[in-house]
C-alpha atoms as a PDB file:
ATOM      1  CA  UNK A   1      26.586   8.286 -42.413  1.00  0.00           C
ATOM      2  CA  UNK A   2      25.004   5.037 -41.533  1.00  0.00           C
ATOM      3  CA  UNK A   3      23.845   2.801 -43.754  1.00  0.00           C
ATOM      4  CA  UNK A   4      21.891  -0.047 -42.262  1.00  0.00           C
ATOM      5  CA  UNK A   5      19.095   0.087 -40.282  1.00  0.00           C
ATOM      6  CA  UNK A   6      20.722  -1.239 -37.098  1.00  0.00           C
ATOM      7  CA  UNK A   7      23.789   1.547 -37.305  1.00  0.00           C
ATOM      8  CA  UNK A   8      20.828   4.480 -37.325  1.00  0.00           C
ATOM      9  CA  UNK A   9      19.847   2.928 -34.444  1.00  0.00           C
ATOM     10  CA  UNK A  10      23.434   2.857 -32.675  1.00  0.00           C
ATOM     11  CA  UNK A  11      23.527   6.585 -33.711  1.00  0.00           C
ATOM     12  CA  UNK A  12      20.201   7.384 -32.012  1.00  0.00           C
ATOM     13  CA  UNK A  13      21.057   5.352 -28.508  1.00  0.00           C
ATOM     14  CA  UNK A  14      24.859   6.653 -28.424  1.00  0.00           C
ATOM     15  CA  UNK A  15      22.879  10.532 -28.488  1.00  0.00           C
ATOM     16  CA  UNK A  16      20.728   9.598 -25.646  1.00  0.00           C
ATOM     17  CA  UNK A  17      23.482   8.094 -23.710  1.00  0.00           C
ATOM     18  CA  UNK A  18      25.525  11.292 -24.621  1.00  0.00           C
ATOM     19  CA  UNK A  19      22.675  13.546 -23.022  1.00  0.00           C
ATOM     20  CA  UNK A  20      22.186  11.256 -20.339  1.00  0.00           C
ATOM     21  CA  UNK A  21      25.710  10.848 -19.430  1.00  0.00           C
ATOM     22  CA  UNK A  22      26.683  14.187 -19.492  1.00  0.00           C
ATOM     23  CA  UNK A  23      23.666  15.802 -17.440  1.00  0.00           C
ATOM     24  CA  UNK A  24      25.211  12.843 -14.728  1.00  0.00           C
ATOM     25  CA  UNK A  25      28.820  14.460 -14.815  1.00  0.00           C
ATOM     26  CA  UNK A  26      27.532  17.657 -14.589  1.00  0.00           C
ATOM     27  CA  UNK A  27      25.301  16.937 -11.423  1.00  0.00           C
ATOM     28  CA  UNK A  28      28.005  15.544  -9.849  1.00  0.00           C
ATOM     29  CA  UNK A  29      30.729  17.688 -10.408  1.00  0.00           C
ATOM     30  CA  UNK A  30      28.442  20.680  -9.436  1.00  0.00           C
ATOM     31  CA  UNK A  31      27.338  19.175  -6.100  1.00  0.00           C
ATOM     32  CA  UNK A  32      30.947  18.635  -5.291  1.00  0.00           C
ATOM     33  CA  UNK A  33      31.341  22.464  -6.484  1.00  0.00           C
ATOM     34  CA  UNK A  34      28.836  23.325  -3.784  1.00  0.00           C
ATOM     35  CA  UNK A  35      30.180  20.933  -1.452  1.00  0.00           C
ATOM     36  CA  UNK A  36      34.069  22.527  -1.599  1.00  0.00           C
ATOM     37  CA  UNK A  37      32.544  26.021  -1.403  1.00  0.00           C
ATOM     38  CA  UNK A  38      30.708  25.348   1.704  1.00  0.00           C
ATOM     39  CA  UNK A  39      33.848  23.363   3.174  1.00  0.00           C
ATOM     40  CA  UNK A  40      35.882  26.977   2.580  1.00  0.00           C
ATOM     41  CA  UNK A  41      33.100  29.223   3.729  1.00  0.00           C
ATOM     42  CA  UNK A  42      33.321  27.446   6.968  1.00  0.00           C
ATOM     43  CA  UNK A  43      29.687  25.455   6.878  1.00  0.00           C
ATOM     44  CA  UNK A  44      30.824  22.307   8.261  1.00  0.00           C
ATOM     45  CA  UNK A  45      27.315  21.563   9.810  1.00  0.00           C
ATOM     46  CA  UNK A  46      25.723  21.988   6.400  1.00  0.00           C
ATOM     47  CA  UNK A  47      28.730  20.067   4.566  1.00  0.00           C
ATOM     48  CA  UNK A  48      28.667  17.227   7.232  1.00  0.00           C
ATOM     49  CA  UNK A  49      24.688  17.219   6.173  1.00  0.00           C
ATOM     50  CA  UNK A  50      25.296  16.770   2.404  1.00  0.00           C
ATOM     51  CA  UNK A  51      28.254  14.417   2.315  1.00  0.00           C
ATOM     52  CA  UNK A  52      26.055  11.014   1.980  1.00  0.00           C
ATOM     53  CA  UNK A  53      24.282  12.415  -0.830  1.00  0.00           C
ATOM     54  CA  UNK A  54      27.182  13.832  -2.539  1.00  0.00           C
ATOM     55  CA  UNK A  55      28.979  10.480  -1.744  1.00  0.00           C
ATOM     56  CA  UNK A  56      25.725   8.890  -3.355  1.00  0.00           C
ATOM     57  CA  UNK A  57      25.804  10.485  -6.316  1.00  0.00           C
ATOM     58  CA  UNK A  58      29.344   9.974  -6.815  1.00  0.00           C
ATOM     59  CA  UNK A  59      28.532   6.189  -6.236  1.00  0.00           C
ATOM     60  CA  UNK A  60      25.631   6.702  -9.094  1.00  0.00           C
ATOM     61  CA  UNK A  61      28.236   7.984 -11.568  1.00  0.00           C
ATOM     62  CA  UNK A  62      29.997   4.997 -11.027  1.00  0.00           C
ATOM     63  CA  UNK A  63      27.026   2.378 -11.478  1.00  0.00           C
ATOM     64  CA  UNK A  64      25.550   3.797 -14.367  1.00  0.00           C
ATOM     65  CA  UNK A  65      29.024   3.259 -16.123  1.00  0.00           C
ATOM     66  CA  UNK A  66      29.726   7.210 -16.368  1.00  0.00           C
ATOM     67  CA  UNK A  67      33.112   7.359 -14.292  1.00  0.00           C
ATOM     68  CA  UNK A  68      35.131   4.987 -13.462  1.00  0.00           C
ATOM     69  CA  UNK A  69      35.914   3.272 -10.303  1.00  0.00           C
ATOM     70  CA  UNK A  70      38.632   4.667  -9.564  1.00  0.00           C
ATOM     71  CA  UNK A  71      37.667   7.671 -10.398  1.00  0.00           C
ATOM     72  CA  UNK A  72      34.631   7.807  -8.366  1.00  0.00           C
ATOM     73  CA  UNK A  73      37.113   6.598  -5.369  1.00  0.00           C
ATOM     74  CA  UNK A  74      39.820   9.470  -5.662  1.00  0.00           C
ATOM     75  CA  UNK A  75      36.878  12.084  -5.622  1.00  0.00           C
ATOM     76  CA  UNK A  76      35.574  10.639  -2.673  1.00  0.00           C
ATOM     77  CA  UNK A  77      38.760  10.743  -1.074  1.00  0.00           C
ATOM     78  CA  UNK A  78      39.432  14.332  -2.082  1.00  0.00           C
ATOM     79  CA  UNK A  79      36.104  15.501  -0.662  1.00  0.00           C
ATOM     80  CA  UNK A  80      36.551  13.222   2.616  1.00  0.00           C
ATOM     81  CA  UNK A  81      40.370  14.542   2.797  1.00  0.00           C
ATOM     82  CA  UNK A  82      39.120  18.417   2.743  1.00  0.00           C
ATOM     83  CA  UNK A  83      36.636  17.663   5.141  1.00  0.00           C
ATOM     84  CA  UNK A  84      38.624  15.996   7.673  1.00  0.00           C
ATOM     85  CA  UNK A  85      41.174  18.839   7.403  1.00  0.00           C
ATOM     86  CA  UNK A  86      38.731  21.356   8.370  1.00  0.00           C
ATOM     87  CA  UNK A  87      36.971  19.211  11.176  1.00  0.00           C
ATOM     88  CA  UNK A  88      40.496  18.948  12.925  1.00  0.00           C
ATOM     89  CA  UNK A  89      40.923  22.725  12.520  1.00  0.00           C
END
């Protein structure tokens, strides 16, 4: 338990980063979810429509200190890769 006055407060800001953070990785990794099932159901118009925000948010993860940069640039890859794939097909 903390005992001074400025470790209560640590405790308090590291739970509303921990909320904040993790409503961020869920967002993201839900839109790329959604993304990945409409790249195998064949939407590629609707896909091609919602890769700059996916790409966006993926680029907000990263700002905001929640993933890290490489991170943030594999996923992009991965989601860029799987579209490409089905483009040429």
């Amino acid at each position: 338990m903390p005992q001074t006055k400025s470790a209560k407060k640590r405790v308090r800001q590291t739970e509303k980063r921990t909320i904040r953070n993790r409503q961020i990785k869920n967002r993201v990794k839900n839109s790329i979810k959604k993304f990945l099932q409409l790249i195998n159901e064949k939407k590629l118009e609707e896909a091609k429509k919602n890769l700059p925000r996916l790409i966006s948010m993926i680029d907000s993860a990263w700002a905001k200190g929640v993933w890290h940069k490489n991170k943030a640039a594999r996923e992009k890859a991965r989601v860029m890769k799987k579209l490409n794939q089905i483009d040429k097909s």
